[in-house]
N, C-alpha and C. Protein backbone atom coordinates (compact mmCIF):
# COMPACT_ATOMS: atom_id res chain seq x y z
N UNK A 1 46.02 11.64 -8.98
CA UNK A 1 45.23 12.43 -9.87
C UNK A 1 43.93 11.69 -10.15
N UNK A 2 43.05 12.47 -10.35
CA UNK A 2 41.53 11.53 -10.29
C UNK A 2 41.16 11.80 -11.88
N UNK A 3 40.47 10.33 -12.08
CA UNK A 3 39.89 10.45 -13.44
C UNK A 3 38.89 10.77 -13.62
N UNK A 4 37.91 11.57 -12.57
CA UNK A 4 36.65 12.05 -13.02
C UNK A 4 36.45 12.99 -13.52
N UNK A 5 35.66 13.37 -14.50
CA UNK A 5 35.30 14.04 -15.82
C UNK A 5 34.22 14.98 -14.90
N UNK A 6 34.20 16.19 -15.23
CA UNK A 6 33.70 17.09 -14.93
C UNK A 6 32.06 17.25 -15.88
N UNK A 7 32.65 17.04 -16.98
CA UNK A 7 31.49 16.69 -18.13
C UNK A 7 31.03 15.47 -18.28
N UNK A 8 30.35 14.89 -17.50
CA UNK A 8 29.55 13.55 -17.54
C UNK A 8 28.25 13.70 -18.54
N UNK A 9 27.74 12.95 -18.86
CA UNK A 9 26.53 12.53 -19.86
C UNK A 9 25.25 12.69 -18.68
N UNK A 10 24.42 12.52 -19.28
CA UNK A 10 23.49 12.76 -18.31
C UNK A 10 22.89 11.18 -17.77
N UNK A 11 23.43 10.52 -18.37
CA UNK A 11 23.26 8.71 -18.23
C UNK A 11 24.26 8.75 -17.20
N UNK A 12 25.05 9.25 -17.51
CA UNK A 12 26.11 8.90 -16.50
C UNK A 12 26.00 9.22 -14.93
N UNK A 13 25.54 10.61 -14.76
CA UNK A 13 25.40 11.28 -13.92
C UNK A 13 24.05 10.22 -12.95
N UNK A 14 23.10 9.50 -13.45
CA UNK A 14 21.90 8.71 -13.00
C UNK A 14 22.67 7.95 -11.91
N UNK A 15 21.60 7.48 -10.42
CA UNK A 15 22.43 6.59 -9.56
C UNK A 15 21.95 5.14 -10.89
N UNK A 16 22.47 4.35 -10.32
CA UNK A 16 22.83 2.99 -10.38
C UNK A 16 21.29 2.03 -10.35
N UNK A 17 20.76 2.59 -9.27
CA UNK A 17 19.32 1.96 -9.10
C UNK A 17 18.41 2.75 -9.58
N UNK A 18 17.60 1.91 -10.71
CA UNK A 18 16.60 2.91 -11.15
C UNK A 18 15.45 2.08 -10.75
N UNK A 19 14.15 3.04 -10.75
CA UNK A 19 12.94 2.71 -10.23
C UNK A 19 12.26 2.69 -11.74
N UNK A 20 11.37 1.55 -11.93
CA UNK A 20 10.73 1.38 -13.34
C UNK A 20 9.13 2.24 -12.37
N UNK A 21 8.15 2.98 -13.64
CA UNK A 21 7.23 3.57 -13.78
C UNK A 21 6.29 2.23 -12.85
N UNK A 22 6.30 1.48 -12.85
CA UNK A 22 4.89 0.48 -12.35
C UNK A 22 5.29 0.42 -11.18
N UNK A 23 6.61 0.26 -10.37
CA UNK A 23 6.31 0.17 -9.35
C UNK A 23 6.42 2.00 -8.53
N UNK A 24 6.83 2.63 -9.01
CA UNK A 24 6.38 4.17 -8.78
C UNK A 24 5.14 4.55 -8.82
N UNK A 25 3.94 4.06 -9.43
CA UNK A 25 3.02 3.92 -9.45
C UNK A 25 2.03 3.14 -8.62
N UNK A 26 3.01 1.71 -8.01
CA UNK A 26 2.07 0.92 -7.27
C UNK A 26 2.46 1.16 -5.66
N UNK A 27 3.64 2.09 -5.71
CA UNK A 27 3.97 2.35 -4.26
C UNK A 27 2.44 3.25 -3.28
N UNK A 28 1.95 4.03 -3.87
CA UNK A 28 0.84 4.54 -3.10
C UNK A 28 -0.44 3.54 -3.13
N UNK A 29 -0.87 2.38 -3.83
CA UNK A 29 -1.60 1.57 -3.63
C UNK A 29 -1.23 0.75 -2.54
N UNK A 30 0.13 0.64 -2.57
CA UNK A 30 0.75 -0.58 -1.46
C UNK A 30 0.41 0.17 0.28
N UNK A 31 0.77 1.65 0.39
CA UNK A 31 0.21 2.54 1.19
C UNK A 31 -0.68 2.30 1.71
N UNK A 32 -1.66 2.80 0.96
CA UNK A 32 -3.36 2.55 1.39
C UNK A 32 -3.72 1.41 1.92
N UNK A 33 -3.19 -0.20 0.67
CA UNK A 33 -3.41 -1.08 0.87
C UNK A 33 -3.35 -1.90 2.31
N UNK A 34 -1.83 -1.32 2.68
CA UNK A 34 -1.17 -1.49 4.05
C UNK A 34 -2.15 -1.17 5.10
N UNK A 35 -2.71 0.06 5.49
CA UNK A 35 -3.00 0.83 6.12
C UNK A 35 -4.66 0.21 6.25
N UNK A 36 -5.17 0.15 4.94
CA UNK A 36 -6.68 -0.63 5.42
C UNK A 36 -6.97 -1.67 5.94
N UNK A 37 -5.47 -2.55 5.56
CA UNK A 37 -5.40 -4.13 6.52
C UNK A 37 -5.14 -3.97 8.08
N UNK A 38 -4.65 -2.28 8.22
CA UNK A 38 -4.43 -2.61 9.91
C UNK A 38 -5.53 -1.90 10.35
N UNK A 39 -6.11 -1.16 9.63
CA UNK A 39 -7.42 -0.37 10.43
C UNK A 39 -8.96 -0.92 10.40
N UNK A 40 -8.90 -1.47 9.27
CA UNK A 40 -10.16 -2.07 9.25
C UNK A 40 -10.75 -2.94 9.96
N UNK A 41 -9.82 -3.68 10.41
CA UNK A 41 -10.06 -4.56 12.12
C UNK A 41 -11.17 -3.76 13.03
N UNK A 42 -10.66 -2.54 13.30
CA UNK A 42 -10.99 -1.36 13.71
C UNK A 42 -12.36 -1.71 14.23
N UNK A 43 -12.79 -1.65 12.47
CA UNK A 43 -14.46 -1.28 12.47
C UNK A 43 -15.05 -2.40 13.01
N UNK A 44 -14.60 -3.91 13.20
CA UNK A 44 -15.83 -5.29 13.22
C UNK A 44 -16.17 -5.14 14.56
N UNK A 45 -15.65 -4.60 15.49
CA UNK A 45 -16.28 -4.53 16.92
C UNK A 45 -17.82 -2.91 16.54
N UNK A 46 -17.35 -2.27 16.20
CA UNK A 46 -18.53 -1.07 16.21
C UNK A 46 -19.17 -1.33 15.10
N UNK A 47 -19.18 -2.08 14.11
CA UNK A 47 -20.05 -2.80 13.48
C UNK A 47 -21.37 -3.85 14.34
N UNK A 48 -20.06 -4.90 14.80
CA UNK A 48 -21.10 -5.86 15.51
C UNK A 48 -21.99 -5.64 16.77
N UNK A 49 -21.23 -4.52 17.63
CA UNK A 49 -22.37 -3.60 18.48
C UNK A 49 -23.50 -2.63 18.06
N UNK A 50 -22.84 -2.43 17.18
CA UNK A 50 -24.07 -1.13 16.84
C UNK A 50 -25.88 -1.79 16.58
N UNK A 51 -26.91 -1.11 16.26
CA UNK A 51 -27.74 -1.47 16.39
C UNK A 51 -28.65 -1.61 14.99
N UNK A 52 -27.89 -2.30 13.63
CA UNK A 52 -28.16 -2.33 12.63
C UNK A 52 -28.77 -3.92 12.27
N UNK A 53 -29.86 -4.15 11.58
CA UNK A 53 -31.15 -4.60 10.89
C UNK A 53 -29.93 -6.07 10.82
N UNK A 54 -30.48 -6.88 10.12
CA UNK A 54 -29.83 -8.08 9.79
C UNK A 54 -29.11 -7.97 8.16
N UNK A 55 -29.60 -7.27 7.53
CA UNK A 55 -29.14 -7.42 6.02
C UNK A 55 -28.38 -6.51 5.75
N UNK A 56 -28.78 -4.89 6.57
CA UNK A 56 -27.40 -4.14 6.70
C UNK A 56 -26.54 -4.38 6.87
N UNK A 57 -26.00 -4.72 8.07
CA UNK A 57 -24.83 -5.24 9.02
C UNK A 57 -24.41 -6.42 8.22
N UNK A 58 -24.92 -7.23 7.48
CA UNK A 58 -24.33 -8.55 7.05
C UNK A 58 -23.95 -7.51 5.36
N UNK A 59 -24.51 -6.62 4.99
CA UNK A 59 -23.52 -6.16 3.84
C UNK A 59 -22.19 -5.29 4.31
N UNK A 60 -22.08 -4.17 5.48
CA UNK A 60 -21.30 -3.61 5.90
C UNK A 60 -20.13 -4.73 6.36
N UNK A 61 -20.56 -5.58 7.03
CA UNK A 61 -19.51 -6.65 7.50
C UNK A 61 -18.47 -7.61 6.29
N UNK A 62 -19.44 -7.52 5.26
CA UNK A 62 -18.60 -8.07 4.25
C UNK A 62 -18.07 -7.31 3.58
N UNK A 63 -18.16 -6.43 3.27
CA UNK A 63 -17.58 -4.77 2.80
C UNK A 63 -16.57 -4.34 3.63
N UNK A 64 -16.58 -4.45 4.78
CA UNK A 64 -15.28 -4.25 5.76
C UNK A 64 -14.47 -5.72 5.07
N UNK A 65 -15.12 -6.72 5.60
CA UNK A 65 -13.89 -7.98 5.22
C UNK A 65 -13.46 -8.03 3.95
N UNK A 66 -13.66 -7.77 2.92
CA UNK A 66 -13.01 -7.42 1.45
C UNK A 66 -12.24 -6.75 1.59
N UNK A 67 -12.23 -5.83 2.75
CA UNK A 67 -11.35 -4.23 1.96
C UNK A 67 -10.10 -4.94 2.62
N UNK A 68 -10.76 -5.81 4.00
CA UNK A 68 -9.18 -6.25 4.87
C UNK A 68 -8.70 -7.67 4.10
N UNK A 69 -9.32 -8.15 3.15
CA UNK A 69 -8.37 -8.78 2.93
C UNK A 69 -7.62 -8.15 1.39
N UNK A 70 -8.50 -7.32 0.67
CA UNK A 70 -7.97 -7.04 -0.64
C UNK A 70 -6.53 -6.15 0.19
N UNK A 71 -6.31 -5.29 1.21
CA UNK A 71 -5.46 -4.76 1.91
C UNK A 71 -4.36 -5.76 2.23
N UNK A 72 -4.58 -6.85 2.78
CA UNK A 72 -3.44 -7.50 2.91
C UNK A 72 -2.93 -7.92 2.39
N UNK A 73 -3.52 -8.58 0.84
CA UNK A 73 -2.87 -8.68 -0.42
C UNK A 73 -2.34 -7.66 -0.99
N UNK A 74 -2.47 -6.94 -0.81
CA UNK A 74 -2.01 -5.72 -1.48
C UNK A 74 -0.97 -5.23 -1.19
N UNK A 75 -0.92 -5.45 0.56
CA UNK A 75 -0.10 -4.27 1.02
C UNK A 75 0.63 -5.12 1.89
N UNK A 76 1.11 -6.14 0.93
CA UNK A 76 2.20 -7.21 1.79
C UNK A 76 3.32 -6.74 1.85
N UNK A 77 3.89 -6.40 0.86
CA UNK A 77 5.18 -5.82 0.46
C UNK A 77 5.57 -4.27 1.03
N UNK A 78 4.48 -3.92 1.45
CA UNK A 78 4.64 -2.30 1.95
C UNK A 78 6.08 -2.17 2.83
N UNK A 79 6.74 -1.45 2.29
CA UNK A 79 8.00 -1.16 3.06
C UNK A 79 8.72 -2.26 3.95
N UNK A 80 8.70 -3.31 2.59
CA UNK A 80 9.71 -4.52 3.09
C UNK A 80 11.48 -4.67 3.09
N UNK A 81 11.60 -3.49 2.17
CA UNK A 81 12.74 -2.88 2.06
C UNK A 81 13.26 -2.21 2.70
N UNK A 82 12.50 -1.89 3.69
CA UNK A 82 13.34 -0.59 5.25
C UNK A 82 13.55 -1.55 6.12
């Protein structure tokens, strides 16, 4: 005969693992984050070919390298759990 209750609580009924609000929240930063560290590579070759001035290209180039490294900090953890 089984002892489970048909009328559970609504606590009860919850799985076991709960997800707190911050990291439900930081899961789509970790996303992006992920995703700009592998693409942004991308750009430093059609950056460094293209045919842009000296002060352009040296702000675009550092503007790409921020985003790839704020990305890899970011998006270290991205689906380390699968």
């Amino acid at each position: 005969m089984s002892s489970v209750s048909p009328f559970q609580s609504p606590t009860e009924a919850l799985p076991e693992k709960s997800v707190d609000f911050r990291t439900l929240a930081f899961r789509p930063v970790q996303f992006l984050a992920f995703w700009t560290a592998v693409l942004a590579p991308l750009a430093y070759p059609a950056l460094l070919l293209s045919g842009l001035d000296g002060q352009t290209l040296l702000v675009l180039l550092t503007g790409v390298f921020l985003a790839n490294v704020l990305g890899l900090v970011l998006g270290r953890d991205y689906r380390a759990d699968a």
